[in-house]
Structure formats: structure tokens, C-alpha cells
N, C-alpha and C. Protein backbone atom coordinates (compact mmCIF):
# COMPACT_ATOMS: atom_id res chain seq x y z
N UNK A 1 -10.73 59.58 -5.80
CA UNK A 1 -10.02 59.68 -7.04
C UNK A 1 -9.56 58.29 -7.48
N UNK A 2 -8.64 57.81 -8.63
CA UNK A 2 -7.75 57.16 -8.62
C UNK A 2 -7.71 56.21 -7.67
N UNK A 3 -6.71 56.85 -6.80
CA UNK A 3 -6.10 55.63 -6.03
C UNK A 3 -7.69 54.88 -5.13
N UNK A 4 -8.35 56.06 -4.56
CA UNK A 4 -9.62 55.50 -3.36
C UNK A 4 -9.97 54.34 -4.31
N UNK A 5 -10.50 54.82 -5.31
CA UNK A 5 -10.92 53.52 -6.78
C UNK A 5 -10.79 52.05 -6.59
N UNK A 6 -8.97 52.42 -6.73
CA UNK A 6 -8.29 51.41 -6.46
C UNK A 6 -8.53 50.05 -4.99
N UNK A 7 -8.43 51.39 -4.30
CA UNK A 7 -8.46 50.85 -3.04
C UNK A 7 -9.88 50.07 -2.80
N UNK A 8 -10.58 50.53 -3.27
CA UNK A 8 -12.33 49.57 -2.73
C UNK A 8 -12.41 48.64 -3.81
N UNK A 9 -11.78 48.57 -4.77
CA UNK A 9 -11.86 47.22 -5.71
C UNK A 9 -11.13 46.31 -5.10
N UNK A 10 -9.78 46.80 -4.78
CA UNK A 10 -9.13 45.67 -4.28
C UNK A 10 -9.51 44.82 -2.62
N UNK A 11 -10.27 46.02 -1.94
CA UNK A 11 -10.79 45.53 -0.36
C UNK A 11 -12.30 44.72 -1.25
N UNK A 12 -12.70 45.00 -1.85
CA UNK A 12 -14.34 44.64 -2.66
C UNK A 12 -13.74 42.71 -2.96
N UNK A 13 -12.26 43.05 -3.84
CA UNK A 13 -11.95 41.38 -4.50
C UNK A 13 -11.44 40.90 -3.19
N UNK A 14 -11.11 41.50 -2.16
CA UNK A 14 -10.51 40.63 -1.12
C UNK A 14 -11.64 39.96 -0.63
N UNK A 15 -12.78 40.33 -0.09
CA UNK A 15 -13.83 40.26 0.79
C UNK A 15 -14.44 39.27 0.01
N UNK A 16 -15.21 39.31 -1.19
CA UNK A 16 -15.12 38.27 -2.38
C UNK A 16 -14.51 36.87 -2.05
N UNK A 17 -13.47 37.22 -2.51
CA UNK A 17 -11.97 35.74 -2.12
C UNK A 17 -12.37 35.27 -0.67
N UNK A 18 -12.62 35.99 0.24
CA UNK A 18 -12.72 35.69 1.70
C UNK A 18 -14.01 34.96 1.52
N UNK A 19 -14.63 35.32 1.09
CA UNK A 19 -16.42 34.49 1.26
C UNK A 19 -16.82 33.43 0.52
N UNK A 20 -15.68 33.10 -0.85
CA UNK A 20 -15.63 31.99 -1.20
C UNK A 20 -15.12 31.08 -0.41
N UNK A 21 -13.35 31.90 -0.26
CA UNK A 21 -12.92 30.68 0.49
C UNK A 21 -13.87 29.65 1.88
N UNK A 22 -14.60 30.92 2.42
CA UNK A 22 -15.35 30.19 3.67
C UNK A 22 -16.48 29.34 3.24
N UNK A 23 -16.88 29.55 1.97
CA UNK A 23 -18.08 28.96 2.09
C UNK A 23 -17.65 27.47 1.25
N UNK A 24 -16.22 27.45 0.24
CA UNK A 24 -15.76 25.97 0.23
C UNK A 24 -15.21 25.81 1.78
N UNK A 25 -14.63 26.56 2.88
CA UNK A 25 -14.14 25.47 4.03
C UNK A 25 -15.93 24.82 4.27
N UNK A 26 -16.62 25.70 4.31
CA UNK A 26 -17.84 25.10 4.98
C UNK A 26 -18.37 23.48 4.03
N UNK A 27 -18.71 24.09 2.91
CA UNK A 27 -18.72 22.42 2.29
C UNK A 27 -17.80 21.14 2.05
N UNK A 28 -16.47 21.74 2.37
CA UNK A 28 -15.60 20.68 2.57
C UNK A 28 -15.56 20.28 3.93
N UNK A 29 -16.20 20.42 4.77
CA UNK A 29 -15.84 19.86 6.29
C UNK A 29 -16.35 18.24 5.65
N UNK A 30 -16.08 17.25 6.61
CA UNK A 30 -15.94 15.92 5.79
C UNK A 30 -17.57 15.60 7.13
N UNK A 31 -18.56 14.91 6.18
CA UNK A 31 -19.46 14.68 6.26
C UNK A 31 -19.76 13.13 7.04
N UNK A 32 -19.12 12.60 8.23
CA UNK A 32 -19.38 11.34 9.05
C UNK A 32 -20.15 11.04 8.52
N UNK A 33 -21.14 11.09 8.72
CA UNK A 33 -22.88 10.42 8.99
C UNK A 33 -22.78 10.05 7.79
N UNK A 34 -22.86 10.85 6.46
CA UNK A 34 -23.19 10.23 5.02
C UNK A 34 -22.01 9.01 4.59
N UNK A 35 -20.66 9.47 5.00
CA UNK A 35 -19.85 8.39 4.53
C UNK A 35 -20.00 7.12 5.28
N UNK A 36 -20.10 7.26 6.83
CA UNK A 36 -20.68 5.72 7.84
C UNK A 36 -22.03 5.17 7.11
N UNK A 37 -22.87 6.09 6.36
CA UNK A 37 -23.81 5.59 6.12
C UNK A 37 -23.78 4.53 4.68
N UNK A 38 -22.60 5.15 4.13
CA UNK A 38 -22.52 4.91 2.31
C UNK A 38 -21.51 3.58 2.83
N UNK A 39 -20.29 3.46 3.67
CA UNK A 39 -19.42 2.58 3.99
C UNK A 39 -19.63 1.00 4.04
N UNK A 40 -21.27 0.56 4.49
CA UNK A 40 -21.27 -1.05 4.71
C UNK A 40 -21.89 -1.19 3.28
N UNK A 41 -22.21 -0.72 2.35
CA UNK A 41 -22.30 -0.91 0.74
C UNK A 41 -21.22 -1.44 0.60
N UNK A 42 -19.96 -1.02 0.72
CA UNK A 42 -18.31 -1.13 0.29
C UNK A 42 -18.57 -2.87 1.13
N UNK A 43 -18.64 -3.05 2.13
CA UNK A 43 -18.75 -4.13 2.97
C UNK A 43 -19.53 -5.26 2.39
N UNK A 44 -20.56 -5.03 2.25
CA UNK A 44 -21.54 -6.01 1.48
C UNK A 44 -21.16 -6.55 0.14
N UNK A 45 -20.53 -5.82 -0.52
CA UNK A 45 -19.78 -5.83 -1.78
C UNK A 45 -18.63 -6.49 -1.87
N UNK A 46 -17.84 -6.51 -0.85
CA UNK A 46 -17.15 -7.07 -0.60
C UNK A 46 -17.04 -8.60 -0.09
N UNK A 47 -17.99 -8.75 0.83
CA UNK A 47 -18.84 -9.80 0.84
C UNK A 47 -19.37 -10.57 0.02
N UNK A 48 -20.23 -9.87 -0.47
CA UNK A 48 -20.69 -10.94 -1.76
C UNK A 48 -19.46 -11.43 -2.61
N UNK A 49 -18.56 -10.70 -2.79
CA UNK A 49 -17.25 -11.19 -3.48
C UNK A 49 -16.60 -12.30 -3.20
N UNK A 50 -16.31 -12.14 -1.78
CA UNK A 50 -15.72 -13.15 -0.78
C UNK A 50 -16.54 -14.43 -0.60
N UNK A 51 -17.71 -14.34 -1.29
CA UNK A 51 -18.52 -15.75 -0.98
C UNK A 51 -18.30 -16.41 -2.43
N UNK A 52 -17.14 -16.07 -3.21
CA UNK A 52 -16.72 -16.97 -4.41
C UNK A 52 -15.26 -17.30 -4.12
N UNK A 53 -14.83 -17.42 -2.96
CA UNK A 53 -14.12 -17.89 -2.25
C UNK A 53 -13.94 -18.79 -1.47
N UNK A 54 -13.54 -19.82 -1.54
CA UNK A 54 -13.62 -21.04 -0.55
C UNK A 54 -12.88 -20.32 0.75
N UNK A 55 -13.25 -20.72 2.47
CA UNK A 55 -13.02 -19.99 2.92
C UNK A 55 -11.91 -20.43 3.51
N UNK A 56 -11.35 -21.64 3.24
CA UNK A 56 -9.71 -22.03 3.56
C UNK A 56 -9.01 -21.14 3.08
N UNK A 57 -9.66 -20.18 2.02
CA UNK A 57 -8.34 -19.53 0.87
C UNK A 57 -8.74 -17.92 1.70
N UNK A 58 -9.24 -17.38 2.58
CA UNK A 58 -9.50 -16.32 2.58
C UNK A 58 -8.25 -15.69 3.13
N UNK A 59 -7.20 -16.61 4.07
CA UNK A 59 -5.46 -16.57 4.50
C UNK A 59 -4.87 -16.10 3.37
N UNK A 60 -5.02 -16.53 1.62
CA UNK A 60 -4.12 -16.14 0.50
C UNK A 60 -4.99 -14.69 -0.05
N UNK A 61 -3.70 -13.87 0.18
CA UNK A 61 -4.26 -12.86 -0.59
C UNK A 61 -4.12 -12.62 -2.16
N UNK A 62 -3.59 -14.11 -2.35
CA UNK A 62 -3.80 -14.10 -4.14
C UNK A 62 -5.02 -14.89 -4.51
N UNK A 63 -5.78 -15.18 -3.39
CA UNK A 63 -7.04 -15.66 -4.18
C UNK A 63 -7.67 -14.16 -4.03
N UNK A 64 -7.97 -12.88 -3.25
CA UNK A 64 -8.88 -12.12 -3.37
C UNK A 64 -8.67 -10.82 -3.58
N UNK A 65 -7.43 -10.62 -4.34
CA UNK A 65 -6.71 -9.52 -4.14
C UNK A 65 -7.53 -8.30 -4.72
N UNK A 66 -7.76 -9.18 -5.73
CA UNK A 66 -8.82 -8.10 -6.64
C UNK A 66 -10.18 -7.42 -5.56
N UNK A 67 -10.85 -8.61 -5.07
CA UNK A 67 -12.11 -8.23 -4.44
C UNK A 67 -11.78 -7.33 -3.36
N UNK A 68 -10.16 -7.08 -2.67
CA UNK A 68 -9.76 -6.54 -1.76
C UNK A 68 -9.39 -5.09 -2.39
N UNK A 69 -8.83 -5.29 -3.30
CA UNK A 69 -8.94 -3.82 -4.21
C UNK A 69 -10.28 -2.98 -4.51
N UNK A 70 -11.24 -3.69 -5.19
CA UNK A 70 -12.41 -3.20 -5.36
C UNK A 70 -12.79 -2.26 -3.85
N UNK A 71 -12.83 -2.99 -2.51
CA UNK A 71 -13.17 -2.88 -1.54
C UNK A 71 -12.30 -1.29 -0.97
N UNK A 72 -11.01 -1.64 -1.01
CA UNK A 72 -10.13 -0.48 -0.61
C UNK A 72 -10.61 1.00 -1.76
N UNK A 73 -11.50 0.98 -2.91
CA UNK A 73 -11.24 2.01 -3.90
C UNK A 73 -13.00 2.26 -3.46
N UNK A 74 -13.66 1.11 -3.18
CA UNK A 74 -14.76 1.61 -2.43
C UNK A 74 -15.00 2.89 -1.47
N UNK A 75 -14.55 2.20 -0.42
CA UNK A 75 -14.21 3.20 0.61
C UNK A 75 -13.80 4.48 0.72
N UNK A 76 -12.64 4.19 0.05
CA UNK A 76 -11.98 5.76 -0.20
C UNK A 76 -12.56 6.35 -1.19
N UNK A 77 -13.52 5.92 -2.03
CA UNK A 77 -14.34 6.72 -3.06
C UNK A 77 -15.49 7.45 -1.98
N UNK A 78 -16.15 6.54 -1.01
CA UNK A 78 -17.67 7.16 -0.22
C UNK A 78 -16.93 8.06 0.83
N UNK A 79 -15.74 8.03 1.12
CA UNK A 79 -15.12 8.69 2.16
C UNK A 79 -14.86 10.39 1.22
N UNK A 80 -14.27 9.87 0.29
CA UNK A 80 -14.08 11.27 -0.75
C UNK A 80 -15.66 12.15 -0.66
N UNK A 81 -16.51 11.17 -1.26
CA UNK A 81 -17.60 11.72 -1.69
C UNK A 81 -18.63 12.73 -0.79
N UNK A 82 -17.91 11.94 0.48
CA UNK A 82 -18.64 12.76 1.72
C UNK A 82 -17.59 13.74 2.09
N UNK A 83 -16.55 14.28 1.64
CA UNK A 83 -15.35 15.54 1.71
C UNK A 83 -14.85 15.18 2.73
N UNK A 84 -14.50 13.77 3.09
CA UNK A 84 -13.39 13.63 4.07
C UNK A 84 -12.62 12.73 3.32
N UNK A 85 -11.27 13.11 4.48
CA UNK A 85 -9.96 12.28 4.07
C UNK A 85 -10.11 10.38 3.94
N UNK A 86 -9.24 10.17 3.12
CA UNK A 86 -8.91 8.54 3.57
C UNK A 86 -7.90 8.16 3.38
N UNK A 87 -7.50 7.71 4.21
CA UNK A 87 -8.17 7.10 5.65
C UNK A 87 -8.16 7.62 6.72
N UNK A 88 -9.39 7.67 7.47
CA UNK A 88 -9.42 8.45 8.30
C UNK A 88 -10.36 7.14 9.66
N UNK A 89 -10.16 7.72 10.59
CA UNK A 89 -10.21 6.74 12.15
C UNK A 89 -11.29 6.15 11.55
N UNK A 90 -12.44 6.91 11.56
CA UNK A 90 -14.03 6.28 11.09
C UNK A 90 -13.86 5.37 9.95
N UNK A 91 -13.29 5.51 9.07
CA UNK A 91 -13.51 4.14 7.69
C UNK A 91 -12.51 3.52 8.58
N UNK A 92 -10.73 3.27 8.94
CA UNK A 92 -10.16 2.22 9.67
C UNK A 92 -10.81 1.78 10.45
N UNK A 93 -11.79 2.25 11.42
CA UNK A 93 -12.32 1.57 12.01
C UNK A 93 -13.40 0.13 11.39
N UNK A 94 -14.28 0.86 10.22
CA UNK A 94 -14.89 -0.08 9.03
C UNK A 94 -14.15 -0.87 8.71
N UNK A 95 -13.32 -0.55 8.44
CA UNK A 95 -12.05 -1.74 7.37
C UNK A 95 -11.44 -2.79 8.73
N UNK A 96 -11.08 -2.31 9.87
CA UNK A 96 -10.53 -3.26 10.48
C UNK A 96 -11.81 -4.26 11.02
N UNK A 97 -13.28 -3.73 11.23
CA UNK A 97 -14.17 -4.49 11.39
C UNK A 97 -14.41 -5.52 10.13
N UNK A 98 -14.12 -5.19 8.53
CA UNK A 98 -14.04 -6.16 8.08
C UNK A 98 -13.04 -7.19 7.67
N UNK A 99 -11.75 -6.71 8.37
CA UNK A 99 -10.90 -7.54 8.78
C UNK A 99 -11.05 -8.30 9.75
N UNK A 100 -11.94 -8.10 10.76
CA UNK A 100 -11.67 -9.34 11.94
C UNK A 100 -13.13 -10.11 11.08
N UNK A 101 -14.00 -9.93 11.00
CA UNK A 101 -15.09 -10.54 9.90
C UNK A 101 -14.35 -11.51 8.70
N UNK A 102 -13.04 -11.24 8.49
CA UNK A 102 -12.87 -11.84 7.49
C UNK A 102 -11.42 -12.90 7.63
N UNK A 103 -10.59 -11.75 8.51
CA UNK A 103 -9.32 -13.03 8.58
C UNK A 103 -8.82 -12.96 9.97
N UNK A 104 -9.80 -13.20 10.81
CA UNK A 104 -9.35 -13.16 12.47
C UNK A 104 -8.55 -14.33 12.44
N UNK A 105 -8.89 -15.51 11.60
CA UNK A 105 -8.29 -16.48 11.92
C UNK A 105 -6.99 -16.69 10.93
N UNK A 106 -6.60 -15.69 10.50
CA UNK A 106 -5.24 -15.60 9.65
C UNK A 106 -4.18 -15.07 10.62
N UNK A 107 -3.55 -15.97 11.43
CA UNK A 107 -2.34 -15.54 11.98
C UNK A 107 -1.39 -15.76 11.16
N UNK A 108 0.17 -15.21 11.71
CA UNK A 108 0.99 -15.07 10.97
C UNK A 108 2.15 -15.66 11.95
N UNK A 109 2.42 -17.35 11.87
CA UNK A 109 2.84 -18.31 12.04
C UNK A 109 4.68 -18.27 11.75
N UNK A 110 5.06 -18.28 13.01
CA UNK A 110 6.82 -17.85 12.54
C UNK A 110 7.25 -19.32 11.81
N UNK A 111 7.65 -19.03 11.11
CA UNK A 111 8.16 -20.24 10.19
C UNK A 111 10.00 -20.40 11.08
N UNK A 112 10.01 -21.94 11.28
CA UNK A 112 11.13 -23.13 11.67
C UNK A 112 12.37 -23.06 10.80
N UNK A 113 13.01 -22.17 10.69
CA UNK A 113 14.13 -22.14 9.82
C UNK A 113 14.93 -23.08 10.34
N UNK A 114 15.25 -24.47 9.69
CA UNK A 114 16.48 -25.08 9.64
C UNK A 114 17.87 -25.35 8.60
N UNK A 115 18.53 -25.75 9.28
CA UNK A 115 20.03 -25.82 8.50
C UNK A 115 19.48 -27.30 7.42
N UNK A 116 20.21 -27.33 6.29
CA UNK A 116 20.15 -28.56 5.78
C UNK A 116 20.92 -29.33 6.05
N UNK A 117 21.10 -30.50 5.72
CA UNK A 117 21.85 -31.75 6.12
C UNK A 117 22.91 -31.02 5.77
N UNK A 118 24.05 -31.79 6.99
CA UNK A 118 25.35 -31.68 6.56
C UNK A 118 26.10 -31.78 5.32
N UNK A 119 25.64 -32.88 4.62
CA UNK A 119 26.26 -33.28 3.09
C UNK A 119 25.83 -31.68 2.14
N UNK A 120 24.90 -31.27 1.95
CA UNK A 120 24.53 -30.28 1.42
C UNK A 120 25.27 -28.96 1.96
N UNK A 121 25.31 -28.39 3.26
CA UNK A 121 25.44 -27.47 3.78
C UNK A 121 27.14 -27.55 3.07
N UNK A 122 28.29 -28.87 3.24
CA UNK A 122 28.99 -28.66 2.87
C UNK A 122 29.50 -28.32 1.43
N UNK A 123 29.04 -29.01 0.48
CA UNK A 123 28.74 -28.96 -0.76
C UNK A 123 28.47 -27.31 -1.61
N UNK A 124 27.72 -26.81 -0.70
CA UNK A 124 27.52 -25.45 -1.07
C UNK A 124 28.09 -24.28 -0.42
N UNK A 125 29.35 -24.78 0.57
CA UNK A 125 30.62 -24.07 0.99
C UNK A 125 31.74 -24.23 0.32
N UNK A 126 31.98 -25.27 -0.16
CA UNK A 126 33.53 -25.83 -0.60
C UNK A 126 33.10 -25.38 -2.27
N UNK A 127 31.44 -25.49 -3.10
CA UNK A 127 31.93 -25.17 -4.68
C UNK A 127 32.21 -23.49 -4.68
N UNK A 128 31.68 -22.64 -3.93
CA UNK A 128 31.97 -21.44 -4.54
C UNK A 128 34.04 -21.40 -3.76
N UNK A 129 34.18 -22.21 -2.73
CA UNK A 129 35.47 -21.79 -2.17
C UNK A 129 36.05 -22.45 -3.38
N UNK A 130 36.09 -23.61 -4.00
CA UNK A 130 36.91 -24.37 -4.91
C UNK A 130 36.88 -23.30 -6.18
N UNK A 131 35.70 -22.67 -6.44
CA UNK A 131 35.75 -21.73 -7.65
C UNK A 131 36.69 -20.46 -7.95
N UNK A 132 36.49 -20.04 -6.33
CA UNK A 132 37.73 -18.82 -6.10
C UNK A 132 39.19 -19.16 -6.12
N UNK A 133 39.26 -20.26 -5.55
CA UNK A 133 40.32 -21.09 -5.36
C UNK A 133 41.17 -20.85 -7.16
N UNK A 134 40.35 -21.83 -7.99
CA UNK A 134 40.18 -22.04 -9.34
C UNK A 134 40.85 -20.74 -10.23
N UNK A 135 39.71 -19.52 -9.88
CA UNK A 135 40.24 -18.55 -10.83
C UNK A 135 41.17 -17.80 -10.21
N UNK A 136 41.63 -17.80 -8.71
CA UNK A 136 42.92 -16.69 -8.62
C UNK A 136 44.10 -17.66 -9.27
N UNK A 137 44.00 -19.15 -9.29
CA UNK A 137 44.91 -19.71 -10.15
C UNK A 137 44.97 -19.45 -11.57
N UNK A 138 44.32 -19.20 -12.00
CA UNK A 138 44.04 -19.03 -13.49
C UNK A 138 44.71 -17.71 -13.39
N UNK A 139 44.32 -16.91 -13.01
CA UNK A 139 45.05 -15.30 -13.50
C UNK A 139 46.26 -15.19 -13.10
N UNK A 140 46.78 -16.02 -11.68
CA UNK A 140 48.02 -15.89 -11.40
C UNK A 140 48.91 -16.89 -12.67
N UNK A 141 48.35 -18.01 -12.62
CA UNK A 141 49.09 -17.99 -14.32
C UNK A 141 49.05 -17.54 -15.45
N UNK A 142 48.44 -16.92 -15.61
CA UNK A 142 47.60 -16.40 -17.19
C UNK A 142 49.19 -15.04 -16.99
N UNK A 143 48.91 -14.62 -15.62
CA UNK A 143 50.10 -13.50 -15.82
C UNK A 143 51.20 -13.65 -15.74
N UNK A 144 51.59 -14.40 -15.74
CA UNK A 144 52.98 -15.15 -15.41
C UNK A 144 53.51 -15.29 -17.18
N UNK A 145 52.74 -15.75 -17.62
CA UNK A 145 52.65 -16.41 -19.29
C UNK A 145 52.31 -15.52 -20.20
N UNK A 146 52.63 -14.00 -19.93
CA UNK A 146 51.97 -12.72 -20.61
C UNK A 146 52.26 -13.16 -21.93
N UNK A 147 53.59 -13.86 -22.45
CA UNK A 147 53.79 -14.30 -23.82
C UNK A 147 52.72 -14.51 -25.05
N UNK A 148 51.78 -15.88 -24.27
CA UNK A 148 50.58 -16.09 -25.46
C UNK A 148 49.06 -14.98 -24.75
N UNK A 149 49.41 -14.02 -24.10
CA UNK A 149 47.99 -12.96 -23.81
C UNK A 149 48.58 -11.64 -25.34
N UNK A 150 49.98 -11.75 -25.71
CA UNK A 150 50.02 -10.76 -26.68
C UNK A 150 49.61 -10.75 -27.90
């Protein structure tokens, strides 16, 4: 009747829903092989970029920021395209290989913080102290003299 009706349309749209959903998990599983395969394009590209670069400058990332962008939207485009995540171990692994390819020799050098000369160091203690100094005098007279503040 009625309700049975009911009942096998709605088990009919479930089963439906169920066999889509499986058959997008099945094409979304993320595809290794095609994205490792599509990935040293992103590399080469990158490369060729990097060879309009003098290679003293490859340490500043304001000489290549752009070509480093291109490179990062690469990747994560062939990584998409093959239905996997990014970043994921397999492209970091790509990307850090074209990091040691590219700035193994970019360490990151602790910089020597010193004090400046005495004459200075003092100079830039005593004007802001002389300034404070300055205006709690000013208001402590200014209030004293409420006469010309009316």
C-alpha cells in the first residue's frame, strides 16, 4: 500500500546515495603515480625561472618570490589534479628536494647584536628621561595656575 510505497523509494534513494557516494570515494582516492609523475614539470619550471637569477641572489627571497609562487601553485595544482591533498609527504618530499637543489647553501647566520657606543646609548636614555622629566613639570604647573587655563 501507501506506506510499503514509501518504504522502497526511500530504501531505492538510499542505496542510490550509497553508490554514488562510493563510487566518488573511489575516484577521489589521490592518485601518487600521476601527481609524482606531473610534479618535476613544476620543478623544471621552476628552474628555468631560477636561471634568470644570478645565483648569489638565490639566499634573497625578494629576488624570486614570484618564481617561488608560480612553483608552490604548481604543485598544489598537479597534486589537486591527481585528487590528493596538498601538501602531502610525496610533493614535501619534491619541494624539499628542490630546496636542497636550490638553497642548501642558504644558512641562516645568527646575527652579532651589539650595544652602541656609550655616547649614543646615553643620549637615547637621558632625551626621553629629560622629556618626562619636562612634561610632569609642565602640568604640575599648568595646575597650580588654573587662573589663565579658565
Amino acid at each position: 500500500s501507501g506506506k510499503q510505497k514509501y518504504v522502497k523509494e526511500y530504501v531505492s534513494d538510499v542505496f542510490v546515495l550509497l553508490l554514488f557516494q562510493c563510487a566518488c570515494q573511489q575516484t577521489n582516492l589521490c592518485n601518487e603515480s600521476l601527481m609524482l609523475e606531473k610534479l618535476p614539470a613544476c620543478g623544471k619550471s621552476f628552474e628555468e625561472m631560477m636561471k634568470k637569477v644570478d645565483s648569489k641572489k638565490w639566499c634573497n627571497l625578494t629576488e624570486f618570490i614570484m618564481y617561488y609562487d608560480n612553483f608552490t601553485q604548481c604543485t598544489e595544482r598537479e597534486a589537486n589534479n591527481a585528487s590528493c591533498f596538498w601538501p602531502n609527504p610525496l610533493a614535501e618530499g619534491f619541494i624539499t628536494g628542490i630546496h636542497k637543489q636550490f638553497f642548501s647553501n642558504c644558512t641562516s647566520e645568527k646575527v652579532h647584536w651589539e650595544d652602541p657606543p656609550d655616547e649614543i646609548l646615553i643620549t637615547l636614555i637621558l632625551i626621553p628621561v629629560m622629556l618626562t622629566c619636562a612634561m610632569i613639570t609642565l602640568v604640575v604647573w599648568c595646575s597650580k595656575r588654573s587662573d589663565i587655563l579658565v
